[in-house]
N, C-alpha and C. Protein backbone atom coordinates (compact mmCIF):
# COMPACT_ATOMS: atom_id res chain seq x y z
N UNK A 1 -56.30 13.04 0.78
CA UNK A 1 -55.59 12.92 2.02
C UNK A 1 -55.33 11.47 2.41
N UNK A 2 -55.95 10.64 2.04
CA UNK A 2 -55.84 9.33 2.57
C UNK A 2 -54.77 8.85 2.17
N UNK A 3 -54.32 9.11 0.50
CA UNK A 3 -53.49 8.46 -0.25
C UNK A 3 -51.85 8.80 0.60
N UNK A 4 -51.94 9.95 0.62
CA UNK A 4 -50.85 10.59 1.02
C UNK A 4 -50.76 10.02 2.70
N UNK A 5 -51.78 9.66 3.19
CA UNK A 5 -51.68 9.33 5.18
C UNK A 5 -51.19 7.99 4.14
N UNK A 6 -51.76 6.99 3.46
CA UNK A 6 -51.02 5.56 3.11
C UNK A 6 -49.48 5.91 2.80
N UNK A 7 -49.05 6.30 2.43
CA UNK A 7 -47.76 6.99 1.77
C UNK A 7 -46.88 6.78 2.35
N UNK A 8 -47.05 7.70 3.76
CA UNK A 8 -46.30 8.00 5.13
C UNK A 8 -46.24 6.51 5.45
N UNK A 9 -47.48 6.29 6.13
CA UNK A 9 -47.21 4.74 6.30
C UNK A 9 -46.36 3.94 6.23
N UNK A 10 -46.73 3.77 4.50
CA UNK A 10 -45.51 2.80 4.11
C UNK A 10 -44.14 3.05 4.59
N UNK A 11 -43.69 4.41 3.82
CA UNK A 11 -42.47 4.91 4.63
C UNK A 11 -42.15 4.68 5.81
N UNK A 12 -43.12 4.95 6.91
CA UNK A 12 -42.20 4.85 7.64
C UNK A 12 -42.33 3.14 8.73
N UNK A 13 -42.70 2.20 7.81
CA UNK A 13 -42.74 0.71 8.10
C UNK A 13 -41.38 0.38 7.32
N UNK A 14 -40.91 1.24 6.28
CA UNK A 14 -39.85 0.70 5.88
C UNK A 14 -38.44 0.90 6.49
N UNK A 15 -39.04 1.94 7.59
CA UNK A 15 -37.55 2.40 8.27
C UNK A 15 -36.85 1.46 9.00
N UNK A 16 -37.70 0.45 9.60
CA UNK A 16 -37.61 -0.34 11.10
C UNK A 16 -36.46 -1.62 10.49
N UNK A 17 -37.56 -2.03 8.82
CA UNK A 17 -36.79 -2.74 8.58
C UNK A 17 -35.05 -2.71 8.01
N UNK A 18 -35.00 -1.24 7.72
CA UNK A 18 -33.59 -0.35 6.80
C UNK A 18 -32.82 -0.50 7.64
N UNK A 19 -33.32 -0.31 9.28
CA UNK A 19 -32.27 -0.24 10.40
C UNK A 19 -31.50 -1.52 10.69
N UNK A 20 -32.72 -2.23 10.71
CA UNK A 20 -32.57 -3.76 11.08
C UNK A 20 -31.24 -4.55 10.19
N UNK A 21 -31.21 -4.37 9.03
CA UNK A 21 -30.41 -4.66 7.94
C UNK A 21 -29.09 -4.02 8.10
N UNK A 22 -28.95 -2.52 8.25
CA UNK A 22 -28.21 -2.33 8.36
C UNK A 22 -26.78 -2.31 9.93
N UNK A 23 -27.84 -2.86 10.83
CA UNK A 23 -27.80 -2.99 12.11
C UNK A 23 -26.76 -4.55 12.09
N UNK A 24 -27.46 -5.64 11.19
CA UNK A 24 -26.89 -6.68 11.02
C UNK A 24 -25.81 -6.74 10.06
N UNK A 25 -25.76 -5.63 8.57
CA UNK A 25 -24.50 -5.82 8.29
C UNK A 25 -23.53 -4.78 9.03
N UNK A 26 -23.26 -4.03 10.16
CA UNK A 26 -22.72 -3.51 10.81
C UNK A 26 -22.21 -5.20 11.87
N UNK A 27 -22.65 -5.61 12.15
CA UNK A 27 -22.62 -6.85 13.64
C UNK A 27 -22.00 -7.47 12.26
N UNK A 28 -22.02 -8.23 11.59
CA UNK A 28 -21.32 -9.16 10.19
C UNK A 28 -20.03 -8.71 10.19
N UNK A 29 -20.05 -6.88 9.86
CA UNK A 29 -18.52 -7.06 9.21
C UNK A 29 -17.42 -6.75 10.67
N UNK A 30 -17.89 -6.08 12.00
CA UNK A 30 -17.37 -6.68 13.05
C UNK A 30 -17.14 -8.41 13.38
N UNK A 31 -17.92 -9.06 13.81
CA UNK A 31 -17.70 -10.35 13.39
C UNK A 31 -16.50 -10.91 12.41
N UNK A 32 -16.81 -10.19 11.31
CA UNK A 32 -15.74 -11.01 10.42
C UNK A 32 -14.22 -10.62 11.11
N UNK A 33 -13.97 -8.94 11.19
CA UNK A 33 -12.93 -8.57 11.62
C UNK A 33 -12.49 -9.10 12.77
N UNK A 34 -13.53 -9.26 13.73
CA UNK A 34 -12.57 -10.17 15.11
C UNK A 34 -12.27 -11.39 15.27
N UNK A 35 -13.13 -12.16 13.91
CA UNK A 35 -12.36 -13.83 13.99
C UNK A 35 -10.83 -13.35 12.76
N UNK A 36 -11.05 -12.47 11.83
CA UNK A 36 -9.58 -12.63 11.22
C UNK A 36 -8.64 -12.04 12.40
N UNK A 37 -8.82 -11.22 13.01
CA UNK A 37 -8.03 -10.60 14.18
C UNK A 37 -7.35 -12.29 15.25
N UNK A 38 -8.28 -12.77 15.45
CA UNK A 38 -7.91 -13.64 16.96
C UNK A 38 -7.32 -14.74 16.01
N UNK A 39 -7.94 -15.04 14.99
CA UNK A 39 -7.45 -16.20 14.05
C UNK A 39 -5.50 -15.93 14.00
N UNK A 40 -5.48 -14.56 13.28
CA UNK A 40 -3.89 -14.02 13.48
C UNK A 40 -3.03 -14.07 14.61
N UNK A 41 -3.75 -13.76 15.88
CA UNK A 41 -3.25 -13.75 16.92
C UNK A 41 -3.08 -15.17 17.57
N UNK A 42 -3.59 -16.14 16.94
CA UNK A 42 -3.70 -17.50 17.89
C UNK A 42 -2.86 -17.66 16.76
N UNK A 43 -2.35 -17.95 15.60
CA UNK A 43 -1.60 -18.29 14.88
C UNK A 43 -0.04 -17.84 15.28
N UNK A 44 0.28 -16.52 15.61
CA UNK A 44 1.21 -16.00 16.09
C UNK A 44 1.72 -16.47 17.58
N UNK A 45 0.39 -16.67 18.31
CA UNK A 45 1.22 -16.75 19.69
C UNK A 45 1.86 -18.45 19.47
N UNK A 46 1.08 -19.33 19.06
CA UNK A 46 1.25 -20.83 18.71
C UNK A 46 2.20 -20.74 18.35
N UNK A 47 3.32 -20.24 17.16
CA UNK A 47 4.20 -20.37 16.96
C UNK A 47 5.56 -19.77 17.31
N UNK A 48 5.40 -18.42 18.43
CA UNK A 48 5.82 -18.12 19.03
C UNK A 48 6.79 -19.17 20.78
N UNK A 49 4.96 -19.91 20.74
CA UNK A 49 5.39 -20.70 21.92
C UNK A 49 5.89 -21.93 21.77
N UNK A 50 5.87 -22.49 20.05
CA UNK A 50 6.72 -23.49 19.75
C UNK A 50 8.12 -23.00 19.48
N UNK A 51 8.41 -22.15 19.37
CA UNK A 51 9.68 -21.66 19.27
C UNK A 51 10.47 -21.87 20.21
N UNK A 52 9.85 -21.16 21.69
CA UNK A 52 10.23 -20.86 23.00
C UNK A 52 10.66 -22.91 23.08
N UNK A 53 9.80 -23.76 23.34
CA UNK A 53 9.56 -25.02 23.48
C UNK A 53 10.76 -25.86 23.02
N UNK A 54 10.63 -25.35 21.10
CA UNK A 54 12.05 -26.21 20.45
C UNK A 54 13.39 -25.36 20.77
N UNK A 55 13.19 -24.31 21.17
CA UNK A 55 15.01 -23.90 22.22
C UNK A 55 15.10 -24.03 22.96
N UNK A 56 14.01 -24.36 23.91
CA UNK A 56 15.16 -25.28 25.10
C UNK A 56 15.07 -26.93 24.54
N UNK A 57 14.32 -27.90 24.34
CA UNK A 57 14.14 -29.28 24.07
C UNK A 57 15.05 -29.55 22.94
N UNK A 58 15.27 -28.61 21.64
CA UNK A 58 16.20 -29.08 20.45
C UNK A 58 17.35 -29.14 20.59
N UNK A 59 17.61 -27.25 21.07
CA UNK A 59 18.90 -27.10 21.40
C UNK A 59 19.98 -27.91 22.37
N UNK A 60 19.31 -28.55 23.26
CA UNK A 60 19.78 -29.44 24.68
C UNK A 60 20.77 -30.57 23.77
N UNK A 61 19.96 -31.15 22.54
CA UNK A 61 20.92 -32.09 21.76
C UNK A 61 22.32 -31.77 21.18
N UNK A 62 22.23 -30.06 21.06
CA UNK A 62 23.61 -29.41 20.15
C UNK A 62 24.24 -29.06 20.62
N UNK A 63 25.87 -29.47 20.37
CA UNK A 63 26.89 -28.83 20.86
C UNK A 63 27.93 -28.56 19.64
N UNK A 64 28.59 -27.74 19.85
CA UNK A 64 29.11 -26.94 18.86
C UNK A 64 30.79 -26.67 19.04
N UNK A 65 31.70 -26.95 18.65
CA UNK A 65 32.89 -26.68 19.25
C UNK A 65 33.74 -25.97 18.14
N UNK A 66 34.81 -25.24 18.27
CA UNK A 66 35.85 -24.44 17.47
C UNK A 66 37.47 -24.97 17.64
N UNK A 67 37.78 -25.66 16.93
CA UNK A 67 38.72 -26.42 16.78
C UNK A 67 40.30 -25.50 16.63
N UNK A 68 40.11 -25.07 15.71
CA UNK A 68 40.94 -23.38 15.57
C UNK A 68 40.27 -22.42 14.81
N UNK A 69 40.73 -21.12 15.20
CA UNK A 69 40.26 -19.93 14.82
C UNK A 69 41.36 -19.18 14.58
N UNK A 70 41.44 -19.07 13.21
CA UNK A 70 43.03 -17.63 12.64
C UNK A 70 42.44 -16.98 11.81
N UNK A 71 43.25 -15.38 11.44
CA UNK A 71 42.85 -14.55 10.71
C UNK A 71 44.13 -14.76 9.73
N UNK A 72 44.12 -14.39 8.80
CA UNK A 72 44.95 -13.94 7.75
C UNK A 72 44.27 -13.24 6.23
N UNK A 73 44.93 -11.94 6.30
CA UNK A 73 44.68 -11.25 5.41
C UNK A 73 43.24 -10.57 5.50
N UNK A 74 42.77 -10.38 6.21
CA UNK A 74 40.87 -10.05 6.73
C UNK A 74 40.31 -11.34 6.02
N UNK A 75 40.94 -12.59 6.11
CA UNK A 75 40.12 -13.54 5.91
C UNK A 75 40.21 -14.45 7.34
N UNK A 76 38.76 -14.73 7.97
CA UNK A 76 38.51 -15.70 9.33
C UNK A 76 38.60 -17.16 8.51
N UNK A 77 39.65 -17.64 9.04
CA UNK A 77 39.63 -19.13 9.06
C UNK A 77 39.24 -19.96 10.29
N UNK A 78 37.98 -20.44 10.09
CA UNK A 78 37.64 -21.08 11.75
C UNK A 78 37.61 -22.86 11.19
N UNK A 79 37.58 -23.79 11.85
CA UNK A 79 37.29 -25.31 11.66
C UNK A 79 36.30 -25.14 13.41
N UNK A 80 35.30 -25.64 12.44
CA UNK A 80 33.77 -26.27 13.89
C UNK A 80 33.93 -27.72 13.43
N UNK A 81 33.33 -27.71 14.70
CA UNK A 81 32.69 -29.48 15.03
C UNK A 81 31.71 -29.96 15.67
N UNK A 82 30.70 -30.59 14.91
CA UNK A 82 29.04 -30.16 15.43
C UNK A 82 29.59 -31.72 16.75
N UNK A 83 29.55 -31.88 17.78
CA UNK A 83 29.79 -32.81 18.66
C UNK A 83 28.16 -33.25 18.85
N UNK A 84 26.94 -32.90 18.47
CA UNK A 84 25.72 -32.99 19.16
C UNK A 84 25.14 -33.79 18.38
N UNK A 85 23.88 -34.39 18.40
CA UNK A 85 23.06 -35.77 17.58
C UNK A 85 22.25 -34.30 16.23
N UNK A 86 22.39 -33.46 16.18
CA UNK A 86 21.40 -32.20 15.58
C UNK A 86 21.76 -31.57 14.47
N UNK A 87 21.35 -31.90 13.19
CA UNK A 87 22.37 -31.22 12.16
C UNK A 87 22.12 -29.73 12.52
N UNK A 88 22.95 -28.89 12.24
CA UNK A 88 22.94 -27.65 12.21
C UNK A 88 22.58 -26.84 10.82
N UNK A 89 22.04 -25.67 10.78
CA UNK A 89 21.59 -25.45 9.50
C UNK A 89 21.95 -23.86 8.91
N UNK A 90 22.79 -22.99 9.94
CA UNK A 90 23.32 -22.12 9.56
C UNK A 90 24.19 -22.07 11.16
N UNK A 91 24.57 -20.76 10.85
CA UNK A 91 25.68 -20.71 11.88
C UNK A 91 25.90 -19.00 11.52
N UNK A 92 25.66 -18.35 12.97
CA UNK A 92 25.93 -16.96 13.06
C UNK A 92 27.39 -16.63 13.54
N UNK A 93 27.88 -15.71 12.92
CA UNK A 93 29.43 -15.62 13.77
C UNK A 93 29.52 -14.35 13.99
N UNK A 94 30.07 -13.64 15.17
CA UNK A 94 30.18 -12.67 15.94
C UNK A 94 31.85 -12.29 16.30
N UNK A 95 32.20 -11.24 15.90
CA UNK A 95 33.50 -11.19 16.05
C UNK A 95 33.91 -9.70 16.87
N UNK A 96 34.63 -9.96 17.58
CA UNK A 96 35.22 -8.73 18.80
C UNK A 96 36.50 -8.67 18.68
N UNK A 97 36.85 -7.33 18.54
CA UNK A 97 38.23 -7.05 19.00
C UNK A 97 39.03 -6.93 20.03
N UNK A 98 40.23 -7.06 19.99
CA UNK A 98 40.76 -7.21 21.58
C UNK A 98 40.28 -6.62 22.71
N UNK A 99 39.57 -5.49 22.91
CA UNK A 99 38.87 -5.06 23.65
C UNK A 99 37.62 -5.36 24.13
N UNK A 100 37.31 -6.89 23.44
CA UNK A 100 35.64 -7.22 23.54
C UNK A 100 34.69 -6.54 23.15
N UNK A 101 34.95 -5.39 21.94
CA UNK A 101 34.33 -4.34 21.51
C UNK A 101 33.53 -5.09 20.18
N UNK A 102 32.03 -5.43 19.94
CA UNK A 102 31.42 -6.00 18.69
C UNK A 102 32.29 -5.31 17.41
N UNK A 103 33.01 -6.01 16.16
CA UNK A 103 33.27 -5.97 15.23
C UNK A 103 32.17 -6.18 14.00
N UNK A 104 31.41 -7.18 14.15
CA UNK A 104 30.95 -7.72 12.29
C UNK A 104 30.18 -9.33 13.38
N UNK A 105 29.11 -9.13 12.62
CA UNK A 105 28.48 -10.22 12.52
C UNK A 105 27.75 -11.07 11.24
N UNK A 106 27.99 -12.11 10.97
CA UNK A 106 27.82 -12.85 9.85
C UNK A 106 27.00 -14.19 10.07
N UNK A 107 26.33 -14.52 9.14
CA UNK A 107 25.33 -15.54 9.01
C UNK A 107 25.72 -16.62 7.86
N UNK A 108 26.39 -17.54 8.13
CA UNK A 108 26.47 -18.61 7.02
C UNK A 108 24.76 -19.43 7.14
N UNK A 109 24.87 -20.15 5.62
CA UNK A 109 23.44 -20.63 5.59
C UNK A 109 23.86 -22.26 5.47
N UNK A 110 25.29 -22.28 5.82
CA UNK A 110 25.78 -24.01 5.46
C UNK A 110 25.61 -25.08 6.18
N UNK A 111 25.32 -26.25 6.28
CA UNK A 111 24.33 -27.07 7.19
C UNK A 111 25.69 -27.80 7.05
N UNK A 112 25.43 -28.38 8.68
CA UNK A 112 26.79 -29.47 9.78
C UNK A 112 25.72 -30.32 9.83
N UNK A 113 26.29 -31.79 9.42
CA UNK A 113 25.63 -33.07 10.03
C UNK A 113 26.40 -32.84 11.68
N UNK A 114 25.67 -33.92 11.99
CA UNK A 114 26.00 -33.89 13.72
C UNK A 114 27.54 -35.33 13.24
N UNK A 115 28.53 -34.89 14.68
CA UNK A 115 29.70 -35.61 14.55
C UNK A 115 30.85 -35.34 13.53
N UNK A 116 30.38 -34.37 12.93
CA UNK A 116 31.28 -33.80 11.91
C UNK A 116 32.42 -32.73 12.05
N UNK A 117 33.17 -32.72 10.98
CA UNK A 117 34.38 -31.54 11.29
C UNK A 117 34.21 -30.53 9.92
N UNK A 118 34.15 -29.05 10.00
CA UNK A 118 33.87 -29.03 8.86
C UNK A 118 34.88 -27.23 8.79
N UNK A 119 35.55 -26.95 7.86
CA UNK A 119 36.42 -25.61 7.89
C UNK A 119 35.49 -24.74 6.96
N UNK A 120 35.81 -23.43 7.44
CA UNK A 120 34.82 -22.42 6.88
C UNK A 120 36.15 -21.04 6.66
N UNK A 121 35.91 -20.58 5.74
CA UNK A 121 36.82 -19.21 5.03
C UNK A 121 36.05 -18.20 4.93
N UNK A 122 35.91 -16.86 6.02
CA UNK A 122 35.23 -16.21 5.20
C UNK A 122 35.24 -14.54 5.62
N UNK A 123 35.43 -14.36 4.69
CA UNK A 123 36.28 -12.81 4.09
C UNK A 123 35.56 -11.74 5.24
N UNK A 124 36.05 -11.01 5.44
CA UNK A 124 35.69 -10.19 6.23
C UNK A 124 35.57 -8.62 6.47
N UNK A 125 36.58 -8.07 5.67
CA UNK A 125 37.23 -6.79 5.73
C UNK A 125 37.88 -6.03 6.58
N UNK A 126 38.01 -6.98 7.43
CA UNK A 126 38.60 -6.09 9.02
C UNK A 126 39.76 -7.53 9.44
N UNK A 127 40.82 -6.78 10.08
CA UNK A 127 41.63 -7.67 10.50
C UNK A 127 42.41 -7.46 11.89
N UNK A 128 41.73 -6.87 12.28
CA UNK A 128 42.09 -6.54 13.88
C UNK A 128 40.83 -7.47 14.46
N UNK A 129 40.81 -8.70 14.82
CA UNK A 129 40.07 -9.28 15.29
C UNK A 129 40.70 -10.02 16.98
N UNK A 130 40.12 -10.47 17.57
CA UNK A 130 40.53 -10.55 18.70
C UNK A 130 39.52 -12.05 19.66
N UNK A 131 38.42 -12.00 19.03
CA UNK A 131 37.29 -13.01 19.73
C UNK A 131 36.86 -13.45 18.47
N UNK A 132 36.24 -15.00 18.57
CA UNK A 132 35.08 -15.01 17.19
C UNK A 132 34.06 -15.84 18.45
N UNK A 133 32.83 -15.61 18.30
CA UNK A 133 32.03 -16.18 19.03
C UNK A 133 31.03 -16.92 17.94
N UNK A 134 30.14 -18.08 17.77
CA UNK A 134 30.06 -19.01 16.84
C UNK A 134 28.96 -19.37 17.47
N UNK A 135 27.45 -19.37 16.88
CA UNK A 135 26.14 -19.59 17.22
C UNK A 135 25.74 -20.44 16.51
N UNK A 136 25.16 -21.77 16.84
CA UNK A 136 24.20 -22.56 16.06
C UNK A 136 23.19 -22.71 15.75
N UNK A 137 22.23 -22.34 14.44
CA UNK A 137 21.15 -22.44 14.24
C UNK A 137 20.48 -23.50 13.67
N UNK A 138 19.52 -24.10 14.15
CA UNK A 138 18.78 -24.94 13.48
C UNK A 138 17.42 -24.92 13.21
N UNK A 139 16.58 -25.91 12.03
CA UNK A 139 15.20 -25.66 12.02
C UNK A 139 14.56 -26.80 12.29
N UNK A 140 13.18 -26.47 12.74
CA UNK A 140 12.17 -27.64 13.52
C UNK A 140 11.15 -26.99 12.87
N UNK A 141 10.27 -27.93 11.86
CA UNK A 141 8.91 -27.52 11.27
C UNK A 141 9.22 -26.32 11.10
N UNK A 142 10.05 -26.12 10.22
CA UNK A 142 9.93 -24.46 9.43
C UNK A 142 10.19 -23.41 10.21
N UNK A 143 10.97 -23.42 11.50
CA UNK A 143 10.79 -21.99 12.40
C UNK A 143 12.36 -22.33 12.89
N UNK A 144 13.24 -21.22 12.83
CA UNK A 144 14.18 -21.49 12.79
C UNK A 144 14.97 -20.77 14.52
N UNK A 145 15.41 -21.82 14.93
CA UNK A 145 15.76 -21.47 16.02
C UNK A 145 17.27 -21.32 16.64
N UNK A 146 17.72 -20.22 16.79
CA UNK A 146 18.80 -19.99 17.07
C UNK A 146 18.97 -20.45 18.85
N UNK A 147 19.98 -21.35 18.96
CA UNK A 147 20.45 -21.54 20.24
C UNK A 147 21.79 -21.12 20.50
N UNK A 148 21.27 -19.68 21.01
CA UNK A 148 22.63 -18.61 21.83
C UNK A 148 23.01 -19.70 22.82
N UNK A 149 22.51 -20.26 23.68
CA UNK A 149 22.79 -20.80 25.15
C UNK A 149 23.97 -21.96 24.88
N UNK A 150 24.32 -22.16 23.20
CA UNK A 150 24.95 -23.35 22.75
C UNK A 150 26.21 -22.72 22.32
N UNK A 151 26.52 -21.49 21.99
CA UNK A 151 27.31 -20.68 21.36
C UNK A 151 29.26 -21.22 21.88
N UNK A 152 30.10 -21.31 20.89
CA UNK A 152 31.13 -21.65 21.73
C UNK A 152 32.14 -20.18 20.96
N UNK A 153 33.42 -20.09 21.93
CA UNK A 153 33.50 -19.04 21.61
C UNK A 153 35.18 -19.31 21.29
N UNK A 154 36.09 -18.84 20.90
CA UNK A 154 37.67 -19.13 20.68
C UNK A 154 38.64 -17.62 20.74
N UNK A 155 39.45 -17.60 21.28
CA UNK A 155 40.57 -16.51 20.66
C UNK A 155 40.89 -16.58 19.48
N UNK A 156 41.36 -15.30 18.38
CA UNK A 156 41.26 -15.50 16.77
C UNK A 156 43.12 -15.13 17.22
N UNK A 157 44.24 -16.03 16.86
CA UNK A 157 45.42 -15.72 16.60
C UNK A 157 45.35 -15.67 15.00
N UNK A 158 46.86 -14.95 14.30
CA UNK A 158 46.93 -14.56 13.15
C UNK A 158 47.80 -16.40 12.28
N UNK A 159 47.31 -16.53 11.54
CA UNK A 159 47.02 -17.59 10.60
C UNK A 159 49.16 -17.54 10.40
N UNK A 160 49.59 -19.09 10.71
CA UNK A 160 50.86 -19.37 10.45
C UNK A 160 51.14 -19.86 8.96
């Protein structure tokens, strides 16, 4: 009987410590999960709020103008002119029909030095156009910021 009362014993001295262990890798792998969690989330909002920051402070430098705008053949012929100190680094274009009804929107990836004049051709498939509206995008440390508030906009007449 004794052997068997030592037995128990042991057993059950080993429980306290089984818990304990497993108590701490339970608290560990929480731990780990809420610093990768907040780590993600402070990474996201940071660059979120540099975003917000470089569209109003970047954009303030860019101005953007449309020199002429014609269609011919469902091809948009526009000439821009970056007027602002900010190279530009793509350029969204938005096109409406006489009704101000959204047509087609397009993304060139072609970069404007600032002070420049520069003509752009580009095919479209539709030729009932009526508006082209012309967005400047630029990048600051890798995050690319579109300034709508800069956007200039032209009537599209048909190409002489």
């Amino acid at each position: 009987m004794k052997i068997s009362k030592q037995i128990l014993k042991k057993k059950r001295g080993v429980s306290p410590y089984l818990s304990w262990i497993l108590l701490m890798a339970f608290v560990v792998a929480i731990s780990a999960f809420m610093y990768s969690f907040m780590t993600d989330y402070t990474k996201d909002t940071t660059t979120d709020i540099k975003k917000q920051v470089y569209d109003t402070d970047e954009c303030r430098s860019l101005s953007l103008n449309i020199k002429t705008a014609c269609i011919s053949s469902q091809t948009l012929n526009i000439t821009l002119q970056n007027t602002g100190y900010i190279r530009i680094e793509g350029i969204d274009y938005r096109l409406y029909d006489a009704n101000n009804i959204p047509l087609h929107t397009n993304r060139t990836n072609s970069s404007m030095n600032p002070n420049r004049i520069k003509p752009y051709s580009i095919n479209l498939g539709v030729s009932d156009v009526g508006l082209v509206e012309v967005i400047p995008v630029i990048r600051k440390d890798n995050i690319e910021i579109i300034c709508s508030e800069k956007k200039a906009q032209k009537e599209v007449l048909a190409c002489s």
